[in-house]
PDB file of N, CA and C in Angstrom:
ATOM      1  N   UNK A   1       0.838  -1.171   0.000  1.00  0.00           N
ATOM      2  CA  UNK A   1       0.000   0.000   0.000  1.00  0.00           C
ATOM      3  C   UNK A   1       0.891   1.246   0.000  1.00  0.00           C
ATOM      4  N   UNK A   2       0.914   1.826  -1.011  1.00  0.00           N
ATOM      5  CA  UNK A   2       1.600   3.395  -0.951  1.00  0.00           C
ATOM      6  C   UNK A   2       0.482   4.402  -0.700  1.00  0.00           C
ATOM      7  N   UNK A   3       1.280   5.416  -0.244  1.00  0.00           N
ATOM      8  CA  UNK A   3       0.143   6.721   0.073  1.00  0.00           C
ATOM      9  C   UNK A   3       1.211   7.966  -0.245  1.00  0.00           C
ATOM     10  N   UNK A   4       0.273   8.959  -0.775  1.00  0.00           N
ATOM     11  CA  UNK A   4       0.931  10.102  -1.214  1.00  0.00           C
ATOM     12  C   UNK A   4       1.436  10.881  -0.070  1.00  0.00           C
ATOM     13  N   UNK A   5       2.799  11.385  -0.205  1.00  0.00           N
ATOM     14  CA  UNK A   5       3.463  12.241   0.565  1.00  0.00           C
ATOM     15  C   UNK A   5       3.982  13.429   0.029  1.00  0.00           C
ATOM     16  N   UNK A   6       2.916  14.368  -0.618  1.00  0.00           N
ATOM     17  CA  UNK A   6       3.353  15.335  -0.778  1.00  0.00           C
ATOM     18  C   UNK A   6       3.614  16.899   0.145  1.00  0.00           C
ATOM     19  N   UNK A   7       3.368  16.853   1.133  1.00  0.00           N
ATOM     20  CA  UNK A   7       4.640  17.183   2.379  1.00  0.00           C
ATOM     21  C   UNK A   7       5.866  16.828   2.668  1.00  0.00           C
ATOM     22  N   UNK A   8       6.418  15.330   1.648  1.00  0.00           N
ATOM     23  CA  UNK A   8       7.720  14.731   2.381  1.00  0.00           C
ATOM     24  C   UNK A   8       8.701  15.568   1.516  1.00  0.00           C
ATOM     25  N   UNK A   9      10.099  16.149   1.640  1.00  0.00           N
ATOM     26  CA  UNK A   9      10.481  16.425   0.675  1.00  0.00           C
ATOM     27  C   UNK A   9      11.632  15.368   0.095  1.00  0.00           C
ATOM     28  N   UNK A  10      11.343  14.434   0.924  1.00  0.00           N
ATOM     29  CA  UNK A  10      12.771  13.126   0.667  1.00  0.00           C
ATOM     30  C   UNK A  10      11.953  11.977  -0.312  1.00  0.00           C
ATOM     31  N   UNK A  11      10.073  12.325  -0.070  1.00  0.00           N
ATOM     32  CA  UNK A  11       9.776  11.078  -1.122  1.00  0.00           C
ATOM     33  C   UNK A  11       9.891  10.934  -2.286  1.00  0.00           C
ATOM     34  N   UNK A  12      10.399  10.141  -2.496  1.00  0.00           N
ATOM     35  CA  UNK A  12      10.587   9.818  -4.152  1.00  0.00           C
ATOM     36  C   UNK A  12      12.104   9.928  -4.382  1.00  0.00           C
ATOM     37  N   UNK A  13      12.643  10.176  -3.958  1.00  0.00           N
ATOM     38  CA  UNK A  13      14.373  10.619  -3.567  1.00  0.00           C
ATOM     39  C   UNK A  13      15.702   9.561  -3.345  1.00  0.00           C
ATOM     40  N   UNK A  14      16.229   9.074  -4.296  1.00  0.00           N
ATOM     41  CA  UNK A  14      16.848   8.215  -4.187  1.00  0.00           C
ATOM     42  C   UNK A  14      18.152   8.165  -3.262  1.00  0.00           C
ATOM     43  N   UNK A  15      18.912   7.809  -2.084  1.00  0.00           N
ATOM     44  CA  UNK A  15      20.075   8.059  -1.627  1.00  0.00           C
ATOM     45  C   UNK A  15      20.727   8.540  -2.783  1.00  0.00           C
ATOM     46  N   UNK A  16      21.322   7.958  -3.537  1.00  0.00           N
ATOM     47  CA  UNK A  16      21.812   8.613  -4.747  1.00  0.00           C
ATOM     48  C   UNK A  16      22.064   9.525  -5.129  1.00  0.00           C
ATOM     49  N   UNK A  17      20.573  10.431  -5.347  1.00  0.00           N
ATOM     50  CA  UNK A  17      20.387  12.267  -5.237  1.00  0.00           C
ATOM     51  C   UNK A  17      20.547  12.894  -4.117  1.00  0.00           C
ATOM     52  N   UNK A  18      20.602  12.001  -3.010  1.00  0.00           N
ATOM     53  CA  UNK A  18      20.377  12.894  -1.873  1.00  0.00           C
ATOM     54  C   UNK A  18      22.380  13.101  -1.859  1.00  0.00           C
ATOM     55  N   UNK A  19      23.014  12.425  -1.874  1.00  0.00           N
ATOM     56  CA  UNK A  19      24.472  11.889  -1.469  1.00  0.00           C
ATOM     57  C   UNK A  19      24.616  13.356  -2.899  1.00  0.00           C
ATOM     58  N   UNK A  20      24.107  12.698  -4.230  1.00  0.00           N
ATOM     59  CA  UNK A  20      24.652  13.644  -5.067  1.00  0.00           C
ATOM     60  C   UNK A  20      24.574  15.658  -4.834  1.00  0.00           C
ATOM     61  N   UNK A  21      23.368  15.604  -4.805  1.00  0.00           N
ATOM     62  CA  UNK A  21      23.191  17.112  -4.429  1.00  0.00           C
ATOM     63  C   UNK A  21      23.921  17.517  -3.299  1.00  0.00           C
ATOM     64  N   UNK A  22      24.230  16.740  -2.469  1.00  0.00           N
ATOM     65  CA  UNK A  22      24.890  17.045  -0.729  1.00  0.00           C
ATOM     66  C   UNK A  22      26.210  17.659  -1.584  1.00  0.00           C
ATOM     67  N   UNK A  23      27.010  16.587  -2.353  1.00  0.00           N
ATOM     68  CA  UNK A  23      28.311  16.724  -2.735  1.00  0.00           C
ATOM     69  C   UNK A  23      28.575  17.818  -3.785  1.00  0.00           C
ATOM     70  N   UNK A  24      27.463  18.359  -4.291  1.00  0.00           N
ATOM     71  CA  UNK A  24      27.457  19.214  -5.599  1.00  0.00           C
ATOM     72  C   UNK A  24      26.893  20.655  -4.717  1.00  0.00           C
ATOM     73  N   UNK A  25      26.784  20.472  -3.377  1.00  0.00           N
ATOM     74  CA  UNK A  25      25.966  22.159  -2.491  1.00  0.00           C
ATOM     75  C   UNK A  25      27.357  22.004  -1.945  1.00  0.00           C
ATOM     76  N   UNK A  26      28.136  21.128  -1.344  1.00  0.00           N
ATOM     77  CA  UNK A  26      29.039  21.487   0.056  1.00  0.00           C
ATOM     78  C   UNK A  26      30.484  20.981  -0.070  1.00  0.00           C
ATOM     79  N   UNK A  27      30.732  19.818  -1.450  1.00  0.00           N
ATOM     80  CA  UNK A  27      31.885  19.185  -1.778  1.00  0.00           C
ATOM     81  C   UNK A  27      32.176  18.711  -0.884  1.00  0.00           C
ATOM     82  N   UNK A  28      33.044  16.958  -1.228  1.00  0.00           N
ATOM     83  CA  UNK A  28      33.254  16.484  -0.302  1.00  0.00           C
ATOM     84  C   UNK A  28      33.864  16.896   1.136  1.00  0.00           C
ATOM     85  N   UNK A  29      34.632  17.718   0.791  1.00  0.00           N
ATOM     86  CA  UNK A  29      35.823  18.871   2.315  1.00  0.00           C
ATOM     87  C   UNK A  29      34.357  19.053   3.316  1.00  0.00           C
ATOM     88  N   UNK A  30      33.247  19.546   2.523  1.00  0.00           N
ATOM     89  CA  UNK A  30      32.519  19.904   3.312  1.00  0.00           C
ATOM     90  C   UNK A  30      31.459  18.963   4.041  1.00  0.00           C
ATOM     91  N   UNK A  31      31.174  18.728   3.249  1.00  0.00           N
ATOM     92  CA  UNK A  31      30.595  17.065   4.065  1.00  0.00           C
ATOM     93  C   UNK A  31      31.011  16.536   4.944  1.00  0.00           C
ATOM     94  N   UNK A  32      32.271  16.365   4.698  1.00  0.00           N
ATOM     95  CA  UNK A  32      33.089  15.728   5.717  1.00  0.00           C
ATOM     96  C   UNK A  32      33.117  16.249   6.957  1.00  0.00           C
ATOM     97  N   UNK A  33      33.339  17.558   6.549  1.00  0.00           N
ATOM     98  CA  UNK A  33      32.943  18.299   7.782  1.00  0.00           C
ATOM     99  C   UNK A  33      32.082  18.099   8.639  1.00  0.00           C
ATOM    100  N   UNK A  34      31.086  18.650   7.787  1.00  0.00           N
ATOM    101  CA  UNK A  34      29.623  18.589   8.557  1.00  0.00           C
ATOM    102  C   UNK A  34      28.925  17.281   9.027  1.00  0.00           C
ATOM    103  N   UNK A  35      29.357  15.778   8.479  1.00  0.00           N
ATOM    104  CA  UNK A  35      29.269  14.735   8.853  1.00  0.00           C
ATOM    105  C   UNK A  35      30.133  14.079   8.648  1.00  0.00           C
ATOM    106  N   UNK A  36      31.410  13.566  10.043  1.00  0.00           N
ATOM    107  CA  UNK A  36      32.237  12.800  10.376  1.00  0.00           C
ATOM    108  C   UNK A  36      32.170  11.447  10.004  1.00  0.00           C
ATOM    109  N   UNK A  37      32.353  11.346   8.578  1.00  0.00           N
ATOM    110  CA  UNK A  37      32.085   9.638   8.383  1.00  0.00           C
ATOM    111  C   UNK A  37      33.757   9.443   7.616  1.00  0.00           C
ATOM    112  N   UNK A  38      34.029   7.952   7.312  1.00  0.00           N
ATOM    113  CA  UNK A  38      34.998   8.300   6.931  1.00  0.00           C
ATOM    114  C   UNK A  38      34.988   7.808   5.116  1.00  0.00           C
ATOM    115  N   UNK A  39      33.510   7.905   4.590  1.00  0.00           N
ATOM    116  CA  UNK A  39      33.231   7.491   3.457  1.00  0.00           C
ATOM    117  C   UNK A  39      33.132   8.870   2.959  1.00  0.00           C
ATOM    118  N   UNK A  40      33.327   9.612   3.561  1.00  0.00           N
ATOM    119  CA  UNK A  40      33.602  11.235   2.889  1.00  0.00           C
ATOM    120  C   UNK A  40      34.454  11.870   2.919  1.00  0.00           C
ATOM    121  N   UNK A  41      35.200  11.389   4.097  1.00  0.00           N
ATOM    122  CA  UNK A  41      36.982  11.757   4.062  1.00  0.00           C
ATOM    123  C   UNK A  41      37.887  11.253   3.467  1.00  0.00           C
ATOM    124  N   UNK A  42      37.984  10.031   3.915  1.00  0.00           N
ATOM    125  CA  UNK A  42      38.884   9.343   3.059  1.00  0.00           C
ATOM    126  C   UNK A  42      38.964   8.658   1.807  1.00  0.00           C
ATOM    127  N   UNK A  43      39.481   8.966   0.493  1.00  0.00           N
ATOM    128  CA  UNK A  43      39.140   8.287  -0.734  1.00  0.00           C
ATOM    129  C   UNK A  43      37.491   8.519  -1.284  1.00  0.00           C
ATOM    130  N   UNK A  44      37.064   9.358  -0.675  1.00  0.00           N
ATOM    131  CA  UNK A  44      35.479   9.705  -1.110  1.00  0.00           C
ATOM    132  C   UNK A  44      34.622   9.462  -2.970  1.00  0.00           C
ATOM    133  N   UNK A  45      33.821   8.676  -2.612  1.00  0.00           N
ATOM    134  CA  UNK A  45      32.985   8.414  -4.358  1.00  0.00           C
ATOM    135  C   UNK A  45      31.484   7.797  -3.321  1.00  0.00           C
ATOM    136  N   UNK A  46      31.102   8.141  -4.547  1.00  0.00           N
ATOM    137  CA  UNK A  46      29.619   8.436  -4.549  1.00  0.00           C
ATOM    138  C   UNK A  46      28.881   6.957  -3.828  1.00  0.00           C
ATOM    139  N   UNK A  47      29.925   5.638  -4.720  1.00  0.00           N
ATOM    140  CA  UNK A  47      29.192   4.454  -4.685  1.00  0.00           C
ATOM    141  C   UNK A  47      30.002   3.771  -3.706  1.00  0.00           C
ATOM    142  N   UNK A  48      31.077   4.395  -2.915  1.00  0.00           N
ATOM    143  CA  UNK A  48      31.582   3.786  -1.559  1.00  0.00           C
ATOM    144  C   UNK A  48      30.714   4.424  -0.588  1.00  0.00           C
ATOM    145  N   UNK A  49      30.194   5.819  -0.801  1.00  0.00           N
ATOM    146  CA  UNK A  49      29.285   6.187   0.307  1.00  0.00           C
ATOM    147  C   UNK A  49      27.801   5.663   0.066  1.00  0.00           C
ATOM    148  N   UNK A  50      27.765   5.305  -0.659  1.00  0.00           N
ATOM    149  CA  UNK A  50      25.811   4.517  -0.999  1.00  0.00           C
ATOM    150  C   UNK A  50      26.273   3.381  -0.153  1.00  0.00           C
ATOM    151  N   UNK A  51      27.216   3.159  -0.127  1.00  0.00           N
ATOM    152  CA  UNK A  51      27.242   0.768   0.407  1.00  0.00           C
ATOM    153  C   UNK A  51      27.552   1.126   1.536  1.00  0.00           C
ATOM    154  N   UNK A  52      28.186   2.088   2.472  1.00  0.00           N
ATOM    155  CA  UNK A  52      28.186   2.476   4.122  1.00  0.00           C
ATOM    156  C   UNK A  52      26.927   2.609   4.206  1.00  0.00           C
ATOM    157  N   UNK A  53      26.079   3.864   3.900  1.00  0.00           N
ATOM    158  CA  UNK A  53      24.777   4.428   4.099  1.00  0.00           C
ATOM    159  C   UNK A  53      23.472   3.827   4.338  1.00  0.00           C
ATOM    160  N   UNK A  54      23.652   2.202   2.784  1.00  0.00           N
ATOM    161  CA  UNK A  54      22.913   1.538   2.973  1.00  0.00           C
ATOM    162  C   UNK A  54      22.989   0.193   3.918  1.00  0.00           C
ATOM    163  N   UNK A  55      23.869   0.272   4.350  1.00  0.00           N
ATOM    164  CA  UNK A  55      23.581  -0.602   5.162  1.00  0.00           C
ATOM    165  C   UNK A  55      23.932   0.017   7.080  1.00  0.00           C
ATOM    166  N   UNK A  56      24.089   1.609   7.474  1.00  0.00           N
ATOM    167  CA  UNK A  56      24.254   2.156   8.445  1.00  0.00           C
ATOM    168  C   UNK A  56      22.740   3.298   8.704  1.00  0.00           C
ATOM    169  N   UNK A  57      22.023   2.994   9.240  1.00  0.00           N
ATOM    170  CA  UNK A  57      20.867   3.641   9.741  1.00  0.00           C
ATOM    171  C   UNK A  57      20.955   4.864   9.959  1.00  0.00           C
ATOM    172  N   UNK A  58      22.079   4.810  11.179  1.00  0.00           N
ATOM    173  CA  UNK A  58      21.892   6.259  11.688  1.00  0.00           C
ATOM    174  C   UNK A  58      23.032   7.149  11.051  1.00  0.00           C
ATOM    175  N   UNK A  59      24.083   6.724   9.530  1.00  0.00           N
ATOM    176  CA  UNK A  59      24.316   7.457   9.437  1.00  0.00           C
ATOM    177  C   UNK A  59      23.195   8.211   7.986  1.00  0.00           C
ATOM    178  N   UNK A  60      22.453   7.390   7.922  1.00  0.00           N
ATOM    179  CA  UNK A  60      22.005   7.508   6.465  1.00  0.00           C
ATOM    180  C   UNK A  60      20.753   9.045   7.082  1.00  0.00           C
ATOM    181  N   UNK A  61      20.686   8.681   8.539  1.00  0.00           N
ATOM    182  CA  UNK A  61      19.422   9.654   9.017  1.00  0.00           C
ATOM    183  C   UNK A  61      20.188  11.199   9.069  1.00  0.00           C
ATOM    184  N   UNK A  62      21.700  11.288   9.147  1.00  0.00           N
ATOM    185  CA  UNK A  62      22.082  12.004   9.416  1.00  0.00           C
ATOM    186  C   UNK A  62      22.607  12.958   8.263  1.00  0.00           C
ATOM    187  N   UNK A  63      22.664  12.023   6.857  1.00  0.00           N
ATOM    188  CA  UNK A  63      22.929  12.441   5.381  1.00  0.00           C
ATOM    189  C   UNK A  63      21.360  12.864   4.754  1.00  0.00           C
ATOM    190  N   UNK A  64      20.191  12.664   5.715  1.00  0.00           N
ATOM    191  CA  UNK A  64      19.135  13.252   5.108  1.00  0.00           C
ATOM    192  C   UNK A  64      18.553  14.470   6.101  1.00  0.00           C
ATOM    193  N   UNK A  65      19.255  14.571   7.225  1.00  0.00           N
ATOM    194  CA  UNK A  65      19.185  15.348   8.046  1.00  0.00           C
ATOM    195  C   UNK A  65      19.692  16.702   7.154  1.00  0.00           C
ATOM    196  N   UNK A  66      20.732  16.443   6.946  1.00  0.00           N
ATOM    197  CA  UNK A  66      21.320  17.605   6.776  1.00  0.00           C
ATOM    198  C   UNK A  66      20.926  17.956   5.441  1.00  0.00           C
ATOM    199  N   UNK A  67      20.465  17.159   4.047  1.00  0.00           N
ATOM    200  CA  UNK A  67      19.904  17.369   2.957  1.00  0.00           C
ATOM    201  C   UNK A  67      18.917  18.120   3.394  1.00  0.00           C
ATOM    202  N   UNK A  68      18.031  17.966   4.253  1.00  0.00           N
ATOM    203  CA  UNK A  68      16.815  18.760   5.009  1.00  0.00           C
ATOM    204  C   UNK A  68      16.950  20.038   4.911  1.00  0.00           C
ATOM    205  N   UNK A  69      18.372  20.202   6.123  1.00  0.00           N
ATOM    206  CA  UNK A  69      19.088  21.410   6.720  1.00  0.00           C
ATOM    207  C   UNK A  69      19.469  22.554   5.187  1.00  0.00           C
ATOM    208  N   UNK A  70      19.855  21.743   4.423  1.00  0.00           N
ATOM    209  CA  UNK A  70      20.434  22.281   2.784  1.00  0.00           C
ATOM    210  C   UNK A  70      18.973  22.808   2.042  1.00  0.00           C
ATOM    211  N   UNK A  71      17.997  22.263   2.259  1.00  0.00           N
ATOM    212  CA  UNK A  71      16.607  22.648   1.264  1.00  0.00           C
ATOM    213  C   UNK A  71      16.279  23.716   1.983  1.00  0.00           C
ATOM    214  N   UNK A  72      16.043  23.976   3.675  1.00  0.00           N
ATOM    215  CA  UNK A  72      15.503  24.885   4.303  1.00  0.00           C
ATOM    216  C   UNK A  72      16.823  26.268   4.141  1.00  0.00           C
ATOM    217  N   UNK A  73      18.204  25.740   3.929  1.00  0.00           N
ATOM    218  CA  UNK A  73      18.487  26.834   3.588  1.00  0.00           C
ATOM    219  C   UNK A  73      18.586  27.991   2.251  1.00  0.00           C
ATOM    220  N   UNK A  74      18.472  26.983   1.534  1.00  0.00           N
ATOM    221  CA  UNK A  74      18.014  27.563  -0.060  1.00  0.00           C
ATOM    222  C   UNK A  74      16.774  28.215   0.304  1.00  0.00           C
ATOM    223  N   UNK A  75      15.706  27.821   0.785  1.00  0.00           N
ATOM    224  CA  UNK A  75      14.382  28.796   0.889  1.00  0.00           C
ATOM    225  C   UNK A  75      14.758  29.980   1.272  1.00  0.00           C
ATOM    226  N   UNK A  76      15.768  30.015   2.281  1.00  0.00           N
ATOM    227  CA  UNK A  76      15.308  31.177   3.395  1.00  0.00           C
ATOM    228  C   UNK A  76      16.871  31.932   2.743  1.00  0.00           C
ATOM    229  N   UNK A  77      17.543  31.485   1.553  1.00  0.00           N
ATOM    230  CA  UNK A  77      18.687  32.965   0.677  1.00  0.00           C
ATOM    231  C   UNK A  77      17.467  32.854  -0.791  1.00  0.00           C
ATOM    232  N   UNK A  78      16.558  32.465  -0.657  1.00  0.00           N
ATOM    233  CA  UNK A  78      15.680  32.850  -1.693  1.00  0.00           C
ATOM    234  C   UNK A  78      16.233  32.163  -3.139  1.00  0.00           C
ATOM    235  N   UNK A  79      16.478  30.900  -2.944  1.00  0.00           N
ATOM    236  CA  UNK A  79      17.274  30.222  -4.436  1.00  0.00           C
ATOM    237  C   UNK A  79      16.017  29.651  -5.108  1.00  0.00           C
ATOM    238  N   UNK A  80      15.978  29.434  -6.011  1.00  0.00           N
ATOM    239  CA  UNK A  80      15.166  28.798  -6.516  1.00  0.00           C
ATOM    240  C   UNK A  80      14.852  26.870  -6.520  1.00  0.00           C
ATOM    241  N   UNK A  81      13.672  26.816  -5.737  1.00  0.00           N
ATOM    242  CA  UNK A  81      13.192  25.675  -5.470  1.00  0.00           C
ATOM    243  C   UNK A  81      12.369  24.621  -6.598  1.00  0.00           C
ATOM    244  N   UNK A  82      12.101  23.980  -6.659  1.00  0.00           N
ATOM    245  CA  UNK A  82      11.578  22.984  -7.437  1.00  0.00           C
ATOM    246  C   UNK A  82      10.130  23.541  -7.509  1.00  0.00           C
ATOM    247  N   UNK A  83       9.372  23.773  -8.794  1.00  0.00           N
ATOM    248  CA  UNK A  83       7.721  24.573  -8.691  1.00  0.00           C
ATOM    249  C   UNK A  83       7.009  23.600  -8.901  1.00  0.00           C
ATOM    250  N   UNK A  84       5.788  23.636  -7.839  1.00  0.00           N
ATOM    251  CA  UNK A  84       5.043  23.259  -7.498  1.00  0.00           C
ATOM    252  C   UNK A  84       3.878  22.460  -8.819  1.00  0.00           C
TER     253      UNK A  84
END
């Protein structure tokens, strides 16, 4: 049974895009930063951080946390969002 979530802004959202856009707003230096993993520090690619992520819970909550943190800040410098 699926149900529409158009309030979610992660539904439909593949880790993939989420990992990609993170790395294309903040580059890996920054990521790394902002989340201490070492699939972003060290030797960093896209498809070594999908195979940690998917199989680590709480860091995967913490790579959509901050994708969150990244959408609410584009609203509020007035960037242009995805139309409705």
């Amino acid at each position: 049974m699926t149900t529409a979530q158009p309030r979610n802004p992660l539904h439909g959202l593949t880790l993939e895009a989420i990992v990609t856009a993170l790395v294309a707003h903040y580059g890996w230096q920054g990521l790394g930063e902002r989340i201490a993993l070492r699939c972003f520090t060290s030797d960093p690619s896209v498809a070594s951080s999908l195979k940690f992520l998917r199989k680590t819970p709480w860091a995967r909550e913490k790579v959509e946390s901050l994708y969150l943190f990244m959408l609410r800040e584009q609203r509020r410098q007035g960037s242009p969002g995805p139309s409705p």
